[in-house]
PDB file of N, CA and C in Angstrom:
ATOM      1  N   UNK A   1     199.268  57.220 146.007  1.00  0.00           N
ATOM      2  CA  UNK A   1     200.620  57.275 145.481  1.00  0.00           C
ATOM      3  C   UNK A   1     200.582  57.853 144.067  1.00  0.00           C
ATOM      4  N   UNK A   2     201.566  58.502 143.425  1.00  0.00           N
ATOM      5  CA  UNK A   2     201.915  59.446 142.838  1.00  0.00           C
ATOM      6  C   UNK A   2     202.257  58.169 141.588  1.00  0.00           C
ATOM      7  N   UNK A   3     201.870  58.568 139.959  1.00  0.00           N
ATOM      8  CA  UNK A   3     202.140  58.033 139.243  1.00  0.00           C
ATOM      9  C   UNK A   3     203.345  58.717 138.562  1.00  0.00           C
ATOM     10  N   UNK A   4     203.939  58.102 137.736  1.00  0.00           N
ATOM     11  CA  UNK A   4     205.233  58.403 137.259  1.00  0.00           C
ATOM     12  C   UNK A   4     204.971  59.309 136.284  1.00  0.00           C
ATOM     13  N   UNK A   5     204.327  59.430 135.456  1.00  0.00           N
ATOM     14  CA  UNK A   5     203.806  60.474 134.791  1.00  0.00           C
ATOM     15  C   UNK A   5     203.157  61.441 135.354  1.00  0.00           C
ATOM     16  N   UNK A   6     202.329  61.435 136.652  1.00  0.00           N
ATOM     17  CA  UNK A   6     202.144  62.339 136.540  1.00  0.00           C
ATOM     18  C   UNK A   6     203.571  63.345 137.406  1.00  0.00           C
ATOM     19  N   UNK A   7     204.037  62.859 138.436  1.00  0.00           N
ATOM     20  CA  UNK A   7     205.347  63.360 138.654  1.00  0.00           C
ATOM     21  C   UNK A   7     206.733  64.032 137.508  1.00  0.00           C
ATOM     22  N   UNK A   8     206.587  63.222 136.325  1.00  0.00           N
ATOM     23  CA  UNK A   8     207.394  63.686 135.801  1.00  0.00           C
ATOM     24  C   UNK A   8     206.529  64.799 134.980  1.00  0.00           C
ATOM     25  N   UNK A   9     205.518  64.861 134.702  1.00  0.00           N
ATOM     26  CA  UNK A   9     204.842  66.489 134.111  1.00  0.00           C
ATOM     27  C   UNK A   9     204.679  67.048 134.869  1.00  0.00           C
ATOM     28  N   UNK A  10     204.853  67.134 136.311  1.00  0.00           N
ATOM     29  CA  UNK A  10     205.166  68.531 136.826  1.00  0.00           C
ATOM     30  C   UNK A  10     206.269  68.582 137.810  1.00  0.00           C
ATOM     31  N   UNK A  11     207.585  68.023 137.765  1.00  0.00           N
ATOM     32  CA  UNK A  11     209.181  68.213 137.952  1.00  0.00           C
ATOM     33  C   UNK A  11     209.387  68.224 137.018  1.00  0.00           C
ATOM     34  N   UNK A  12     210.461  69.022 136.660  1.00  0.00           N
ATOM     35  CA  UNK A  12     211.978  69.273 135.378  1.00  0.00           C
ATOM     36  C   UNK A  12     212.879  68.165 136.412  1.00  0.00           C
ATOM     37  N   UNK A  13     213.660  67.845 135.644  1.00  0.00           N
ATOM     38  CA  UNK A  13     215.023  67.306 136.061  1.00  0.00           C
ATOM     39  C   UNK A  13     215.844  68.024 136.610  1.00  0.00           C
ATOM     40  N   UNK A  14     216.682  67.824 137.645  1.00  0.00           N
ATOM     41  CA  UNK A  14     217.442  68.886 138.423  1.00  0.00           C
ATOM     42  C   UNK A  14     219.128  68.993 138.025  1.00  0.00           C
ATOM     43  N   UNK A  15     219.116  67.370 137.577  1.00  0.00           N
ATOM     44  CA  UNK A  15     220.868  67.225 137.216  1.00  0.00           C
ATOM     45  C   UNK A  15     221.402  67.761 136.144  1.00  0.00           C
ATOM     46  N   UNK A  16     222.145  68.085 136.551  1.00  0.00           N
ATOM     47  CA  UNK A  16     223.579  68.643 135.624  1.00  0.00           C
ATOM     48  C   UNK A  16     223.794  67.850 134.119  1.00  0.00           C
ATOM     49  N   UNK A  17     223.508  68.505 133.796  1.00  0.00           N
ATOM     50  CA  UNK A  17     224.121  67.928 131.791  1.00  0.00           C
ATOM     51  C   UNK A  17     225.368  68.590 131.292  1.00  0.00           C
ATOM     52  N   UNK A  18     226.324  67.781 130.901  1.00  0.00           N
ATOM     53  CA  UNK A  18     227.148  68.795 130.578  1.00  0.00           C
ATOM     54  C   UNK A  18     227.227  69.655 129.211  1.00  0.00           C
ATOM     55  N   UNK A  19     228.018  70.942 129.499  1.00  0.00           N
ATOM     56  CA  UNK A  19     228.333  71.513 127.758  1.00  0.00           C
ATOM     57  C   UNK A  19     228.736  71.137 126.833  1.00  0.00           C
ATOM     58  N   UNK A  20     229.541  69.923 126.863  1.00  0.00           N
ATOM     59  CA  UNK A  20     230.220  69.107 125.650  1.00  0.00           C
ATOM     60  C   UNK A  20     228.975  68.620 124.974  1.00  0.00           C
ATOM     61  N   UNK A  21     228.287  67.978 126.278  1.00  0.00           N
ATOM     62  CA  UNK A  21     227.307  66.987 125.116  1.00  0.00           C
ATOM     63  C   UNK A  21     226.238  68.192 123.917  1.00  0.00           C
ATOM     64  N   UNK A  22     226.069  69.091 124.493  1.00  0.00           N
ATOM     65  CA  UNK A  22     225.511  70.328 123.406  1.00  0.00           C
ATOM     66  C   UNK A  22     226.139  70.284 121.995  1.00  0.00           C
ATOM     67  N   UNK A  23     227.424  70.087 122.179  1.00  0.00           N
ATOM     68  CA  UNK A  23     228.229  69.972 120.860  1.00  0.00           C
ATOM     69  C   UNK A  23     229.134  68.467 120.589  1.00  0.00           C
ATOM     70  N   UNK A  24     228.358  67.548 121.246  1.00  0.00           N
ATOM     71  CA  UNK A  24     228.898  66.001 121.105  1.00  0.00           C
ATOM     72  C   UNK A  24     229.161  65.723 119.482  1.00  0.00           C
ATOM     73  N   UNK A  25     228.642  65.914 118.407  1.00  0.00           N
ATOM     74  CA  UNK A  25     229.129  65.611 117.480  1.00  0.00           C
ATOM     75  C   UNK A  25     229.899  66.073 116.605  1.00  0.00           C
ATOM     76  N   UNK A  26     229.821  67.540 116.710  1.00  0.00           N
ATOM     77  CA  UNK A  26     231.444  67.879 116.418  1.00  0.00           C
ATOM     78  C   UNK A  26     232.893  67.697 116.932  1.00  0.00           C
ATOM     79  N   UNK A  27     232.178  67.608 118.220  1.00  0.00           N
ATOM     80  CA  UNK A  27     233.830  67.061 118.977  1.00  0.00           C
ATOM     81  C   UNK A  27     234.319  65.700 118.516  1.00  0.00           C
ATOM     82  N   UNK A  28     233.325  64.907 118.365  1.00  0.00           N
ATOM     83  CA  UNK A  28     233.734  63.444 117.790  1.00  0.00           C
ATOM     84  C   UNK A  28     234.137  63.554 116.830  1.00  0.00           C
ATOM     85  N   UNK A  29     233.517  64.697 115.846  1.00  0.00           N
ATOM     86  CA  UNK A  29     233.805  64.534 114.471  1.00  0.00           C
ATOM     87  C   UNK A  29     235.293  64.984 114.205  1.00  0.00           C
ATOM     88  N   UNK A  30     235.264  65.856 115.133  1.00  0.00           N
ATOM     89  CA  UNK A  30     236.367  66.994 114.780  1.00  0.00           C
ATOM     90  C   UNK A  30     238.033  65.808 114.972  1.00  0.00           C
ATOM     91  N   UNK A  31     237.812  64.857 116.257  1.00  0.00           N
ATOM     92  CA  UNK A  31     238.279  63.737 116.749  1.00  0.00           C
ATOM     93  C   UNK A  31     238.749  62.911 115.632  1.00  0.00           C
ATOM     94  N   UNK A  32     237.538  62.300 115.234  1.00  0.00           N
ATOM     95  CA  UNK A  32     237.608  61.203 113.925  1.00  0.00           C
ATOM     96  C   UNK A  32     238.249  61.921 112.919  1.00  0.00           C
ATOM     97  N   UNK A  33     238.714  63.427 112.483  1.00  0.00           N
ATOM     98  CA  UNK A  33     239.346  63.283 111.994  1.00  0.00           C
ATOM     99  C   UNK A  33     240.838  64.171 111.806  1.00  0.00           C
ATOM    100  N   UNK A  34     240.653  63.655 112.914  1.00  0.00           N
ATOM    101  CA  UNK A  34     242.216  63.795 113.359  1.00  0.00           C
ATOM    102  C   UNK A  34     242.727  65.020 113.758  1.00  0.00           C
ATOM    103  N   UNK A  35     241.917  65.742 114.452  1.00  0.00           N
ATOM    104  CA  UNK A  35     242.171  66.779 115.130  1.00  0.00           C
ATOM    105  C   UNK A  35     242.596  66.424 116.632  1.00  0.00           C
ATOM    106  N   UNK A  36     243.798  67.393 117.128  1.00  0.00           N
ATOM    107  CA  UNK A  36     244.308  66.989 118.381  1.00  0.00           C
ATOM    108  C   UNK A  36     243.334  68.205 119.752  1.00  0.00           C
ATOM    109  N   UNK A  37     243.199  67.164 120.662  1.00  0.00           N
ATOM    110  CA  UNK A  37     242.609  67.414 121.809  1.00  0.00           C
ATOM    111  C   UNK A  37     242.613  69.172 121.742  1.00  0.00           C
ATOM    112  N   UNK A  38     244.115  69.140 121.559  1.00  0.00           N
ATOM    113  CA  UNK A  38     243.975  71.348 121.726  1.00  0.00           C
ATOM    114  C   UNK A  38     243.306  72.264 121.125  1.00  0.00           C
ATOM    115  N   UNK A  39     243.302  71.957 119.990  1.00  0.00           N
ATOM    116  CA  UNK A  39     242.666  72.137 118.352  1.00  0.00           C
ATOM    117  C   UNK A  39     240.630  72.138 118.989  1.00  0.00           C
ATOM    118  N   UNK A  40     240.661  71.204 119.734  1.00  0.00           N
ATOM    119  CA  UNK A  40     238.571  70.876 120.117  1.00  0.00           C
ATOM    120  C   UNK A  40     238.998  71.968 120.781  1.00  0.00           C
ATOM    121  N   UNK A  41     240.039  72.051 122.035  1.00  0.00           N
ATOM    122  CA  UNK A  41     239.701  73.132 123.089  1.00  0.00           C
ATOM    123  C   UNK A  41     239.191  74.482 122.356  1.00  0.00           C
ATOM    124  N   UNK A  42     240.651  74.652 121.197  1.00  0.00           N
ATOM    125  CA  UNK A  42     240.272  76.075 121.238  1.00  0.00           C
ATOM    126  C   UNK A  42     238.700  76.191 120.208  1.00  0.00           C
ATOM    127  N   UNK A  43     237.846  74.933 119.399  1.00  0.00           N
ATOM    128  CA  UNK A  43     236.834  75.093 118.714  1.00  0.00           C
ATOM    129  C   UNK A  43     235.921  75.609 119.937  1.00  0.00           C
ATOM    130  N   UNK A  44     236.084  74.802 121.005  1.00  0.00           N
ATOM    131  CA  UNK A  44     234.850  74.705 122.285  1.00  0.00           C
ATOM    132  C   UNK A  44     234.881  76.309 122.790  1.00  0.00           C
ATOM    133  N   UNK A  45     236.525  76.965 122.719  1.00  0.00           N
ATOM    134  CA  UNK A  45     236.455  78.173 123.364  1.00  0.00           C
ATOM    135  C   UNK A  45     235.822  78.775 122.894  1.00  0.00           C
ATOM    136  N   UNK A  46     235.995  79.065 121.260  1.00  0.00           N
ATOM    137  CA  UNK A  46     235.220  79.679 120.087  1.00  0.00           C
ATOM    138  C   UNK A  46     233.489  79.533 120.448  1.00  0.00           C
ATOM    139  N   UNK A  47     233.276  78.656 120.790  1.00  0.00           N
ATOM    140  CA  UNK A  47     231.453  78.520 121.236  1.00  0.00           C
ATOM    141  C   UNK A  47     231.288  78.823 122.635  1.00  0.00           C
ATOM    142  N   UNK A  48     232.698  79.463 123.064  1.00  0.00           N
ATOM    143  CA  UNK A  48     232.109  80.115 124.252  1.00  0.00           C
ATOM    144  C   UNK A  48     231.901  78.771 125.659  1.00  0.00           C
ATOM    145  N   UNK A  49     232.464  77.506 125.801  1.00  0.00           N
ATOM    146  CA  UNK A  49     232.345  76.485 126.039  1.00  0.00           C
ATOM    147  C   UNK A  49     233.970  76.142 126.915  1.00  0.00           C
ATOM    148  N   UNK A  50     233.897  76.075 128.061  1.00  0.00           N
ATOM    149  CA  UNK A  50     235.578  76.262 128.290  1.00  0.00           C
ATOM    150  C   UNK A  50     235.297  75.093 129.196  1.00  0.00           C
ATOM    151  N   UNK A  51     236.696  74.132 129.067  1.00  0.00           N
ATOM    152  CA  UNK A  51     236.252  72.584 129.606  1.00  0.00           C
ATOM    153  C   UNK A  51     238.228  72.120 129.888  1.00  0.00           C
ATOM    154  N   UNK A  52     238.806  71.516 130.384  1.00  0.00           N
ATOM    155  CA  UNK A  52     240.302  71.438 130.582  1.00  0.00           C
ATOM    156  C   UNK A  52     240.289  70.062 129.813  1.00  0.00           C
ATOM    157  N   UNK A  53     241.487  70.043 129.480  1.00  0.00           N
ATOM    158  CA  UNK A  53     241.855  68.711 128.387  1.00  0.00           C
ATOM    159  C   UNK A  53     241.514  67.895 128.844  1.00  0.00           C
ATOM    160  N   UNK A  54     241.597  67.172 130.404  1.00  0.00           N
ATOM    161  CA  UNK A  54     241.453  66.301 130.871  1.00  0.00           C
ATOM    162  C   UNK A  54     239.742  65.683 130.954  1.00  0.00           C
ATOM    163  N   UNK A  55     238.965  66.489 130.775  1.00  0.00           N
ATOM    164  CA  UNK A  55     237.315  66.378 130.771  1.00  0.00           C
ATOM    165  C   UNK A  55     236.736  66.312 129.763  1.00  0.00           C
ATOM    166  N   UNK A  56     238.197  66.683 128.769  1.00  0.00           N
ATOM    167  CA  UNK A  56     237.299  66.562 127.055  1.00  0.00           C
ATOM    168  C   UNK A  56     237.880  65.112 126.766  1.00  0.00           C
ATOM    169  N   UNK A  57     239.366  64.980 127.492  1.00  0.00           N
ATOM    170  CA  UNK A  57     239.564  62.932 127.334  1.00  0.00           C
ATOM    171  C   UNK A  57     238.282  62.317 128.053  1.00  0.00           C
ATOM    172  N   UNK A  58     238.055  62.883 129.099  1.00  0.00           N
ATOM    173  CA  UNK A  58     236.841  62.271 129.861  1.00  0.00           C
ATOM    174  C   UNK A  58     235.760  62.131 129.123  1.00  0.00           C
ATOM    175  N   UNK A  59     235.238  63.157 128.125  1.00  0.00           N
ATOM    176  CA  UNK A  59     233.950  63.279 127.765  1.00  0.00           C
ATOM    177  C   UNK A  59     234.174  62.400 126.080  1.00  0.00           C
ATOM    178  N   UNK A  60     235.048  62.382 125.601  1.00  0.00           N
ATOM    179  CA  UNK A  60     235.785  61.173 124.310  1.00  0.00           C
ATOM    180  C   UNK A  60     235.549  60.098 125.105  1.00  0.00           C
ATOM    181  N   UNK A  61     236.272  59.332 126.147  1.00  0.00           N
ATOM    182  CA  UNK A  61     236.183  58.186 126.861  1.00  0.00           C
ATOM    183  C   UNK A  61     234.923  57.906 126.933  1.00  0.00           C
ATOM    184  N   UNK A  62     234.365  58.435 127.121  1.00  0.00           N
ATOM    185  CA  UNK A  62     232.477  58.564 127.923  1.00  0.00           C
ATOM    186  C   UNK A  62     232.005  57.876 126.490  1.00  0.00           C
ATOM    187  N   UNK A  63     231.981  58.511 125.544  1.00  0.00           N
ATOM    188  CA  UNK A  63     231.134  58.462 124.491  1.00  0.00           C
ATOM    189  C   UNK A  63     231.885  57.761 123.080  1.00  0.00           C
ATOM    190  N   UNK A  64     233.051  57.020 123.137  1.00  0.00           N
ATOM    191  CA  UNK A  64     233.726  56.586 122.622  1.00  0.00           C
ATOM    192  C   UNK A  64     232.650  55.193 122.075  1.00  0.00           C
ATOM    193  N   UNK A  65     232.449  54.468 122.517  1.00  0.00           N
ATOM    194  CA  UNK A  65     231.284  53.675 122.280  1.00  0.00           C
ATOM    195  C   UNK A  65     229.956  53.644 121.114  1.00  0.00           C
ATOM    196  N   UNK A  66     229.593  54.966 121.346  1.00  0.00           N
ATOM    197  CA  UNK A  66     228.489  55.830 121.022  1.00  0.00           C
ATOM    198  C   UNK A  66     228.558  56.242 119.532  1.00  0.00           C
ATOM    199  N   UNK A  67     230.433  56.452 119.023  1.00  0.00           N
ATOM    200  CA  UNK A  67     230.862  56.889 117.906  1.00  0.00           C
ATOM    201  C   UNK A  67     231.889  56.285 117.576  1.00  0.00           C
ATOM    202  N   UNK A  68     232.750  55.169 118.049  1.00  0.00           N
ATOM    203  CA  UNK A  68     233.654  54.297 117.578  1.00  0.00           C
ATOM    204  C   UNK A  68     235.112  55.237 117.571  1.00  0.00           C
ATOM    205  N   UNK A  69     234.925  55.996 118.972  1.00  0.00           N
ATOM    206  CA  UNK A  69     236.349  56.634 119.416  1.00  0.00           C
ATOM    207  C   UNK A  69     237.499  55.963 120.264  1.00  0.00           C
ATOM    208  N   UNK A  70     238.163  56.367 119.877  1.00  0.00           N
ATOM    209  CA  UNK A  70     239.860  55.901 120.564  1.00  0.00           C
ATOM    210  C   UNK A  70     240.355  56.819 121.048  1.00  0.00           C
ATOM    211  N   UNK A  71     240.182  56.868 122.610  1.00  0.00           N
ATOM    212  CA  UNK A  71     241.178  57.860 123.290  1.00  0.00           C
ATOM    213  C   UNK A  71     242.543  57.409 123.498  1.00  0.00           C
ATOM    214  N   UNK A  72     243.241  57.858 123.917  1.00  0.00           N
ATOM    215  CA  UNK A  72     244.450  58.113 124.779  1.00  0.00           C
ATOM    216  C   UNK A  72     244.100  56.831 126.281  1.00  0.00           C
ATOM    217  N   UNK A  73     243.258  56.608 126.857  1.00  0.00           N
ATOM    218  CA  UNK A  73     243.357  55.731 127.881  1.00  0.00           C
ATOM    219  C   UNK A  73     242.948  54.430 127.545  1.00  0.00           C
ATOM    220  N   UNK A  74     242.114  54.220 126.001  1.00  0.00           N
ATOM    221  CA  UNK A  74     241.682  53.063 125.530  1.00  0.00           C
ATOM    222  C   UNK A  74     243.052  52.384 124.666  1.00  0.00           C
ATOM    223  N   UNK A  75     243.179  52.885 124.321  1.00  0.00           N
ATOM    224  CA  UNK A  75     244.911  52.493 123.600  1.00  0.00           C
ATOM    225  C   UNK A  75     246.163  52.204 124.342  1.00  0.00           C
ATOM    226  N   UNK A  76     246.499  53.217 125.280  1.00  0.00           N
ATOM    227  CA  UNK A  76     247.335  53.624 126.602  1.00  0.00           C
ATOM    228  C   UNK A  76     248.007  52.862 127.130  1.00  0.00           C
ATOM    229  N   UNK A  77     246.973  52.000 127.827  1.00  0.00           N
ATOM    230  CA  UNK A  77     247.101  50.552 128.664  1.00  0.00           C
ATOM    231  C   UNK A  77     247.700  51.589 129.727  1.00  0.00           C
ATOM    232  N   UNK A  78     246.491  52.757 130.254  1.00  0.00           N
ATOM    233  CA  UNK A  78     247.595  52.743 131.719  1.00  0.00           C
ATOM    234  C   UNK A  78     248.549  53.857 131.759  1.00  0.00           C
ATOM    235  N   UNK A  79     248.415  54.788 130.582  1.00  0.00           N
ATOM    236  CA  UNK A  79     249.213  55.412 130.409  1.00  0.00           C
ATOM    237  C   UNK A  79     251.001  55.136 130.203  1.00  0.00           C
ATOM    238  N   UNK A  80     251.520  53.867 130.271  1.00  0.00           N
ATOM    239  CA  UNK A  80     252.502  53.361 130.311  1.00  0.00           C
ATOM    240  C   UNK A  80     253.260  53.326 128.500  1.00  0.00           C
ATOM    241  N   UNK A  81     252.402  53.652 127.623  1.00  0.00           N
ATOM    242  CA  UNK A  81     252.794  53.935 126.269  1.00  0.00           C
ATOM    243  C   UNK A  81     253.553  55.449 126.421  1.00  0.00           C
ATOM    244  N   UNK A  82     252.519  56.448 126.739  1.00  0.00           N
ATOM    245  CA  UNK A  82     253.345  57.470 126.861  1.00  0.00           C
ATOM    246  C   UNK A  82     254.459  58.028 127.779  1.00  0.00           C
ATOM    247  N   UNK A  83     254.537  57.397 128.645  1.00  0.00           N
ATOM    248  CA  UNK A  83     255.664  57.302 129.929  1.00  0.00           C
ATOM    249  C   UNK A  83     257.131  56.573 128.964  1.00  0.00           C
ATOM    250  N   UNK A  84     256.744  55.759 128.170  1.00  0.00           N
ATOM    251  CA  UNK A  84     257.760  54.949 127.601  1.00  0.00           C
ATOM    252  C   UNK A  84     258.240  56.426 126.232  1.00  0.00           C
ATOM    253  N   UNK A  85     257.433  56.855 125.838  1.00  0.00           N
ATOM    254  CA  UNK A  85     257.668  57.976 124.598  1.00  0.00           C
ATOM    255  C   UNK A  85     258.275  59.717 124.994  1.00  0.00           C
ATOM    256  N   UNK A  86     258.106  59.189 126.624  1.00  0.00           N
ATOM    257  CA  UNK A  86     258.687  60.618 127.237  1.00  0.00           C
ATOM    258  C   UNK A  86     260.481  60.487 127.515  1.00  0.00           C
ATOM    259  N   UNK A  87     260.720  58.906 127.918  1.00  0.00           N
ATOM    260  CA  UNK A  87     261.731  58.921 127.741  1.00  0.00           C
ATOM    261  C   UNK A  87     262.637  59.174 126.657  1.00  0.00           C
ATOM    262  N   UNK A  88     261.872  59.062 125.598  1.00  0.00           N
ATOM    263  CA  UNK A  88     263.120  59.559 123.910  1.00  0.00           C
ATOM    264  C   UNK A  88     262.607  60.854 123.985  1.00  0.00           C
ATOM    265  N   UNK A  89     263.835  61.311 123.726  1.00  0.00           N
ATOM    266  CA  UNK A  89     264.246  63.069 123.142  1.00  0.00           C
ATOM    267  C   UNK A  89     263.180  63.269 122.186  1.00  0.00           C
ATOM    268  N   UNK A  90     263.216  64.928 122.011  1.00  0.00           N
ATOM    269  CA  UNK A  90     262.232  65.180 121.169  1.00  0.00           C
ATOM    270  C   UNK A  90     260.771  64.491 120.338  1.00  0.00           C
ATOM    271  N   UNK A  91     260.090  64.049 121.080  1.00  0.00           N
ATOM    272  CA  UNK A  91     258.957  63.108 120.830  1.00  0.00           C
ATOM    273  C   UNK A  91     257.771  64.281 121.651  1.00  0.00           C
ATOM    274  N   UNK A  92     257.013  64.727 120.658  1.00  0.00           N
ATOM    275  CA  UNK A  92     255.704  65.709 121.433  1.00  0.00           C
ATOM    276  C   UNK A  92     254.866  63.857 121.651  1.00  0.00           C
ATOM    277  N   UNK A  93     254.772  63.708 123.030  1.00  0.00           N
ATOM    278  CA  UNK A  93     254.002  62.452 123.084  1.00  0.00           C
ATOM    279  C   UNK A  93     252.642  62.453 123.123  1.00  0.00           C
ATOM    280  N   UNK A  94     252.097  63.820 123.142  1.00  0.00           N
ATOM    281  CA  UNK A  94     250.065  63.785 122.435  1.00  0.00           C
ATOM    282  C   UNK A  94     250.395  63.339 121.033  1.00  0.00           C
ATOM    283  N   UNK A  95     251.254  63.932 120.297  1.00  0.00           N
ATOM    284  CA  UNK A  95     251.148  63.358 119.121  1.00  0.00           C
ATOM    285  C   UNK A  95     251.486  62.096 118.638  1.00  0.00           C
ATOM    286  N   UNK A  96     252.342  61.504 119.071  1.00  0.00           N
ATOM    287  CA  UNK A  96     252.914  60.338 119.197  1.00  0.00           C
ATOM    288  C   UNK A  96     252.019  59.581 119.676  1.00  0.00           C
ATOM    289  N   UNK A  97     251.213  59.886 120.574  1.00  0.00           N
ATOM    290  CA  UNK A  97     250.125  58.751 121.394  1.00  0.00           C
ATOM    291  C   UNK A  97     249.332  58.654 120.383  1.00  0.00           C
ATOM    292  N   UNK A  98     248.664  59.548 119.668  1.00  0.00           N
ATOM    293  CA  UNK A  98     247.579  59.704 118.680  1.00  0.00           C
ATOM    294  C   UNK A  98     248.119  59.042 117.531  1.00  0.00           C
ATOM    295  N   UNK A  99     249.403  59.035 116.988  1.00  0.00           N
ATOM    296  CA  UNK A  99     249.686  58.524 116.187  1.00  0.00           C
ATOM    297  C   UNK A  99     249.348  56.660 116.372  1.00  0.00           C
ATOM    298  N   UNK A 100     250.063  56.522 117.665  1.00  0.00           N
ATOM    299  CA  UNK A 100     249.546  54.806 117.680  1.00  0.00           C
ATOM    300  C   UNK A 100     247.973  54.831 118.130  1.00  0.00           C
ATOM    301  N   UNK A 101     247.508  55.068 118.635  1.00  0.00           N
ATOM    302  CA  UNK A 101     246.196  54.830 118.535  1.00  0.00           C
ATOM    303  C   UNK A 101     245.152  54.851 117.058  1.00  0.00           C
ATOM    304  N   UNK A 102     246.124  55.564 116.144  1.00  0.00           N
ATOM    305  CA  UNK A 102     245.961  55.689 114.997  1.00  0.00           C
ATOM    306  C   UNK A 102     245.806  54.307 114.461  1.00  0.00           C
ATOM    307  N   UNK A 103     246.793  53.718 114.779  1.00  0.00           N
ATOM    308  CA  UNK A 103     247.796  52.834 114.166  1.00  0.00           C
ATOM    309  C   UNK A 103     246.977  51.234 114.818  1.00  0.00           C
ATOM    310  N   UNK A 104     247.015  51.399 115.594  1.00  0.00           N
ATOM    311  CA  UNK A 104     245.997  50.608 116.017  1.00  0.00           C
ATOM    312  C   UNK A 104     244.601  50.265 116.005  1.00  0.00           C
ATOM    313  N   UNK A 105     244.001  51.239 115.435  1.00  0.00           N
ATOM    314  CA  UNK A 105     242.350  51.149 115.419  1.00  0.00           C
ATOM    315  C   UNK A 105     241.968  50.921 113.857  1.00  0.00           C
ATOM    316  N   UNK A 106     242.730  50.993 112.857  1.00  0.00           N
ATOM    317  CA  UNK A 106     242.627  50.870 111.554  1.00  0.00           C
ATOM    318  C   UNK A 106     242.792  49.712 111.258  1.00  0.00           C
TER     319      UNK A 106
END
């Protein structure tokens, strides 16, 4: 039987890593301070890095822990904050969400 070392010096790993984590600490950083989700997209496009909003909340959520982040679904409860902020007129509710999550984590 095959020891673990020696298996792992001669396989590479086969799984998938993603592109965010290449640039995990600017996105956090860029996050922490107070840059909105669109604002990372278009930094990530700039590095050539193209990812949909929903995978960069995913990849914040993921690693929120890691760097003491507050998404949009940790605050949220469910998304039911911003469902409530869509009903008033003129309210951009990314910003509005960010604002209480703001408001809350301080």
């Amino acid at each position: 039987m095959k020891s673990l070392e020696d298996f792992v010096s001669k396989n590479e790993p086969q799984r998938r890593t993603s592109k965010l984590k290449e640039l995990e600490n600017e996105i956090v950083q860029l996050y922490q301070n107070g840059y909105r989700v669109e604002q990372i997209l278009e930094f990530l496009k700039n590095n050539k890095i193209k990812t949909s909003k929903r995978n960069l909340y995913k990849f914040l959520q993921k690693h929120k822990n890691d760097h003491g982040v507050a998404t949009k679904t940790t605050a949220a409860n469910g998304g039911e904050v911003k469902k409530k902020a869509q009903k008033e007129e003129g309210i951009d509710t990314d910003k509005w969400l960010e604002d209480v999550i703001n408001k809350h984590t301080k």
